[in-house]
Protein backbone atom coordinates (compact mmCIF):
# COMPACT_ATOMS: atom_id res chain seq x y z
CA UNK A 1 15.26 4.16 16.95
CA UNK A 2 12.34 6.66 16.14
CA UNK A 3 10.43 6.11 12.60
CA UNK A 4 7.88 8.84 11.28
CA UNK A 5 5.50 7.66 9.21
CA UNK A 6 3.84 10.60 6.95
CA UNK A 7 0.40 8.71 5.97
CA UNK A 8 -3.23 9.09 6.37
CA UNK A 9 -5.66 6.16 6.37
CA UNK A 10 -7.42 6.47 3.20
CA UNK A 11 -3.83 6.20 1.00
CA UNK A 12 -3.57 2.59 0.25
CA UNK A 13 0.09 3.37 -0.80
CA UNK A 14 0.80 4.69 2.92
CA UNK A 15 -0.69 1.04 3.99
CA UNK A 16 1.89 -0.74 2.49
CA UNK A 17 4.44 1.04 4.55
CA UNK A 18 2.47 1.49 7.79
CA UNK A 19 1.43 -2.81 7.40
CA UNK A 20 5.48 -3.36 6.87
CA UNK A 21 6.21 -1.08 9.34
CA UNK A 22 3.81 -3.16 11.68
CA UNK A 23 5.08 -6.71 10.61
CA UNK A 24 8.63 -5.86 11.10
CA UNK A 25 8.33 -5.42 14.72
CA UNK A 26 9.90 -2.16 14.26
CA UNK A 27 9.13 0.96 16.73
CA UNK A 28 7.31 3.83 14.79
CA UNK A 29 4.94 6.23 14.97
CA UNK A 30 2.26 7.77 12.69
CA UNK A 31 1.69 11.71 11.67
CA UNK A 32 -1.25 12.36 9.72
CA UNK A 33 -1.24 14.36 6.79
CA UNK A 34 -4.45 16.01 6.05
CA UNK A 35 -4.41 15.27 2.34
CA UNK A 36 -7.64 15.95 1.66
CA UNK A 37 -7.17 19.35 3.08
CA UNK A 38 -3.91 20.34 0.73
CA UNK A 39 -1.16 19.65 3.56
CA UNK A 40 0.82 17.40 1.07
CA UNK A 41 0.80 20.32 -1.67
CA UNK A 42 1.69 22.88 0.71
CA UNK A 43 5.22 24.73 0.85
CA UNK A 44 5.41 23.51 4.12
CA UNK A 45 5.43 20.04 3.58
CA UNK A 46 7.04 20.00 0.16
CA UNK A 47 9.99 21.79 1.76
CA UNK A 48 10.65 19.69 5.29
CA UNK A 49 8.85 16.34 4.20
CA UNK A 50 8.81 15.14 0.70
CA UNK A 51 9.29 17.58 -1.84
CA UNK A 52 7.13 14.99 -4.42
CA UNK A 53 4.13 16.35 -2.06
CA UNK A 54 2.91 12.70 -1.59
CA UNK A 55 2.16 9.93 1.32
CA UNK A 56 4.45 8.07 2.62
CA UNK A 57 7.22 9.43 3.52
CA UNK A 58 9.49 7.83 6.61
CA UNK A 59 11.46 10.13 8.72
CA UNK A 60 14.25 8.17 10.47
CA UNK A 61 15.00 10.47 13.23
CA UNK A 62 17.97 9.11 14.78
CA UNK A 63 20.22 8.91 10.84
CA UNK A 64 18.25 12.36 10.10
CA UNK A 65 17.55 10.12 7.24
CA UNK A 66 14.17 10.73 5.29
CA UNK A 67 12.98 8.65 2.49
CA UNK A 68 10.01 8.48 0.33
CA UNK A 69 8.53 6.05 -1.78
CA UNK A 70 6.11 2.74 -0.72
CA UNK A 71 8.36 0.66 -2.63
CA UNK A 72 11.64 2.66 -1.55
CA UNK A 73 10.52 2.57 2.34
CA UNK A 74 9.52 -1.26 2.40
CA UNK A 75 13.00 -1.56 1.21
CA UNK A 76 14.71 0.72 4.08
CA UNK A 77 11.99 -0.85 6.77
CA UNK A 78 13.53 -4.15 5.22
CA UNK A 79 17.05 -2.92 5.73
CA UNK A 80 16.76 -2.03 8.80
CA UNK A 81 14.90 -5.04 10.44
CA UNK A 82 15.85 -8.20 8.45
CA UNK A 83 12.36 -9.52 7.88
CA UNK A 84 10.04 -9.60 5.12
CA UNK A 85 12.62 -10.46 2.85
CA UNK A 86 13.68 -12.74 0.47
CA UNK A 87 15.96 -15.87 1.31
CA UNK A 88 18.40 -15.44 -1.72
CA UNK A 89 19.33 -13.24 -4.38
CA UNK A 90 16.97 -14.77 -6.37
CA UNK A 91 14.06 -14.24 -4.42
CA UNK A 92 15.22 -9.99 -3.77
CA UNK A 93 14.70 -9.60 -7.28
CA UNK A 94 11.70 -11.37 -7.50
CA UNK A 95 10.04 -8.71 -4.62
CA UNK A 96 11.52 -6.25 -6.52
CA UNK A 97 9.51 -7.59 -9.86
CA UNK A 98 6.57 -7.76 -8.20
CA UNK A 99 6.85 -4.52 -6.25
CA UNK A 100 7.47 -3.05 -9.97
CA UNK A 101 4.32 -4.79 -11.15
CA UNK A 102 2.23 -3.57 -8.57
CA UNK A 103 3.60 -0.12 -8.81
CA UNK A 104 2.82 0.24 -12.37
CA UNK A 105 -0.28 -2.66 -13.02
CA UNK A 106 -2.65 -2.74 -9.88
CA UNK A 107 -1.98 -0.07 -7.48
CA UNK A 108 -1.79 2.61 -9.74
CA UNK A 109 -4.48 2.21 -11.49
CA UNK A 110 -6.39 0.92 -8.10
CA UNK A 111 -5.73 3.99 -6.27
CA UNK A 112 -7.01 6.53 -8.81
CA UNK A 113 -10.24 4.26 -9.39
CA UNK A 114 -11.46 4.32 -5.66
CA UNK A 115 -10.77 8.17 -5.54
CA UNK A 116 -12.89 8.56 -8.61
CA UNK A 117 -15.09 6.64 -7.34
CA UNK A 118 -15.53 7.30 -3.88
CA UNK A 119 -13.89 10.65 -3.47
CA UNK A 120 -15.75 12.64 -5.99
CA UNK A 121 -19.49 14.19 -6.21
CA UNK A 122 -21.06 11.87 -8.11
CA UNK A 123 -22.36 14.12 -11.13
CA UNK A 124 -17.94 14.12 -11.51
CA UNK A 125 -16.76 10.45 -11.77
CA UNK A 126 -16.08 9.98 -15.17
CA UNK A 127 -17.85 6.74 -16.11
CA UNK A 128 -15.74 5.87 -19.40
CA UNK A 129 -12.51 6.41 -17.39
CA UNK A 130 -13.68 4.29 -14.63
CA UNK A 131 -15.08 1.89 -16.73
CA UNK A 132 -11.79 1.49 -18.81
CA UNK A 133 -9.36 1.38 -15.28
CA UNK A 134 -11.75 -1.34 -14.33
CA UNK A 135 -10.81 -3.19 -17.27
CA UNK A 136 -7.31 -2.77 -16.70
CA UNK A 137 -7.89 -3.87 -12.80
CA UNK A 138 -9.07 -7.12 -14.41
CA UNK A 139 -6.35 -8.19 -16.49
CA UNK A 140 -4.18 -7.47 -12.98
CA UNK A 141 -6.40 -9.51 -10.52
CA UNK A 142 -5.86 -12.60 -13.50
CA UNK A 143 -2.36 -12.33 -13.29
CA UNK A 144 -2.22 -12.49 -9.21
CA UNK A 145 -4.81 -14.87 -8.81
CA UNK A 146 -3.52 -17.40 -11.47
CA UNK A 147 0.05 -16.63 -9.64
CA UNK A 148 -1.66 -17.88 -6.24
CA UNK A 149 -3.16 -20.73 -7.41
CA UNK A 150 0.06 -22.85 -6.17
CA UNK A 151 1.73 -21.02 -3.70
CA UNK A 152 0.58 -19.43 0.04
CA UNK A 153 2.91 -16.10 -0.75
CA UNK A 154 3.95 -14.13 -3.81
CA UNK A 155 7.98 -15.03 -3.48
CA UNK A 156 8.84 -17.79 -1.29
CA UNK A 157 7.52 -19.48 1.53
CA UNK A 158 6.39 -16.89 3.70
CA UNK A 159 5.08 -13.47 3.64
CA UNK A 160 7.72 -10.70 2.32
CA UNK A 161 7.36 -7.05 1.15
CA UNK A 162 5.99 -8.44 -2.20
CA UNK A 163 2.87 -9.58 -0.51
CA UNK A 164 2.58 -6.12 1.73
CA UNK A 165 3.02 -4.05 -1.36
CA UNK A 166 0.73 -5.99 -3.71
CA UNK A 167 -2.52 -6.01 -1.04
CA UNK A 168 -1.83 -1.97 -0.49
CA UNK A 169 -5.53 -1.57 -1.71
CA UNK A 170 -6.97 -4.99 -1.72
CA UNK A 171 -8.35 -4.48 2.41
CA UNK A 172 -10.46 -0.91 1.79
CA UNK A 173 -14.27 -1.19 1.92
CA UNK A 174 -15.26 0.84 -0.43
CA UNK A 175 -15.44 -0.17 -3.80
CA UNK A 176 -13.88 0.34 -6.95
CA UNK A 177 -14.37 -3.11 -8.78
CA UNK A 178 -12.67 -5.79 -6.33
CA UNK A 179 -14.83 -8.54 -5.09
CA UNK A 180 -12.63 -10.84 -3.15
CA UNK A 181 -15.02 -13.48 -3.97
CA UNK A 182 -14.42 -13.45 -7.29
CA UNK A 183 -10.87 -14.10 -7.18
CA UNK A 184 -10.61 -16.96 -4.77
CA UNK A 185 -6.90 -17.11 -4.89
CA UNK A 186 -6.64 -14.27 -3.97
CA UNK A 187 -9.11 -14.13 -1.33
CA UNK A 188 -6.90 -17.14 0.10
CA UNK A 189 -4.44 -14.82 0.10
CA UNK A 190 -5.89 -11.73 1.86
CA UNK A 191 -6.71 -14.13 4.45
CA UNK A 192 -3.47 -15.34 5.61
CA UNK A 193 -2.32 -11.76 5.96
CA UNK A 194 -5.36 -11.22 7.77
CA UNK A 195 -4.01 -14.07 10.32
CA UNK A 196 -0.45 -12.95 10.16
CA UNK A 197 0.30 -11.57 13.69
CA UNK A 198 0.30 -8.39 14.00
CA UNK A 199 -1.83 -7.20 10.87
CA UNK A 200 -4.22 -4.26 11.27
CA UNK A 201 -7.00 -2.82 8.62
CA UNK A 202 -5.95 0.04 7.12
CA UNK A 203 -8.20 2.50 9.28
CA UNK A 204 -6.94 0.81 12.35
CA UNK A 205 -3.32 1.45 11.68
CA UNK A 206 -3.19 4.90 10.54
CA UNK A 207 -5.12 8.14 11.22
CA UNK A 208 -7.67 9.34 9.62
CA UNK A 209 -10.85 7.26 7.01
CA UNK A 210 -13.95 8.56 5.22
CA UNK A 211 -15.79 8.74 8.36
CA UNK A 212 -13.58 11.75 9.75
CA UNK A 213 -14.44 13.76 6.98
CA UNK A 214 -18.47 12.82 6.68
């Protein structure tokens, strides 16, 4: 079996499949995109990769099978290796809601927050815009932490694609109104991903971080 992964460090979206990827014991490889630099946006790319011009993308070489998506790939890396799943029906759907959650309630609004502010001159980052997704960030760590407060993992009783999905941007350094501190749960949380085997920081599992580009 040979798995691409399309990704570059700084994409917390590209974590969540390079951290599944990891977990599942599953062979794979990653090829950096220079995002930064327009590769995504570029004919090239659009045409042979992912024709959304985004990171991730998974290339399954051997079923000349290429999919792209976080959400979409945690479900094929799922597929394909039987772990980080959920034990019933029940529990599937409940990845799924949380996957759907994160998708629309942390990491997209997470993701577009760092950039602005970390990724842009200063004199550019638009402070009421920033100020308002940091409100929105908010009402999103509530909801997880309050969700923690009882339970080690997001659906069931061990780690699953919810919990890889949901922490896409929770690990990155630099800041864009997440203190772990401040949401102990949470911080809990992070941890015991931290001590699941096989875990890596997101600049130690894929190519590329702010540093390259300093």
């Amino acid at each position: 079996m040979t798995l691409k992964l399309y990704c570059f460090g700084e994409s917390g979206n590209a974590y969540k499949a390079a951290l599944t990827l990891e977990l599942s014991g599953l062979p794979w490889e990653p090829v950096y995109v220079d995002f930064f630099g327009g590769e995504a946006r570029s004919d090239a790319y659009k045409t042979t990769v992912n024709a959304m011009g985004e990171v991730p993308a998974l290339t399954d070489t051997d079923r000349d099978y290429t999919i792209t998506q976080s959400g979409a790939i945690q479900d094929y890396i799922v597929h394909l290796s039987g772990k980080l799943t959920g034990a019933t029906p029940e529990e599937r759907r409940e990845i799924l809601r949380w996957i759907l959650w994160d998708n629309h309630k942390l990491s997209s609004v997470a993701g577009p927050t760092r950039f602005l502010m970390n990724f842009l001159p200063e004199d550019k980052r638009p402070k009421e815009v920033i100020a308002f997704n940091q409100g929105r960030l908010k009402a999103a760590y509530a909801i997880l932490n309050d969700h923690l407060a009882s339970r080690d993992w997001i659906v069931g009783d061990a780690i699953t694609i919810a919990d890889t999905t949901c922490c896409g941007y929770l690990f990155y350094p630099e800041p864009f109104g997440f203190v772990r501190a401040d949401w102990p749960h949470i911080d809990a949380w992070l941890t015991r991903i931290e001590q699941t085997p096989g875990w890596k920081h997101p600049y130690d599992l894929m190519p590329g971080s702010p540093a390259d580009r300093a």
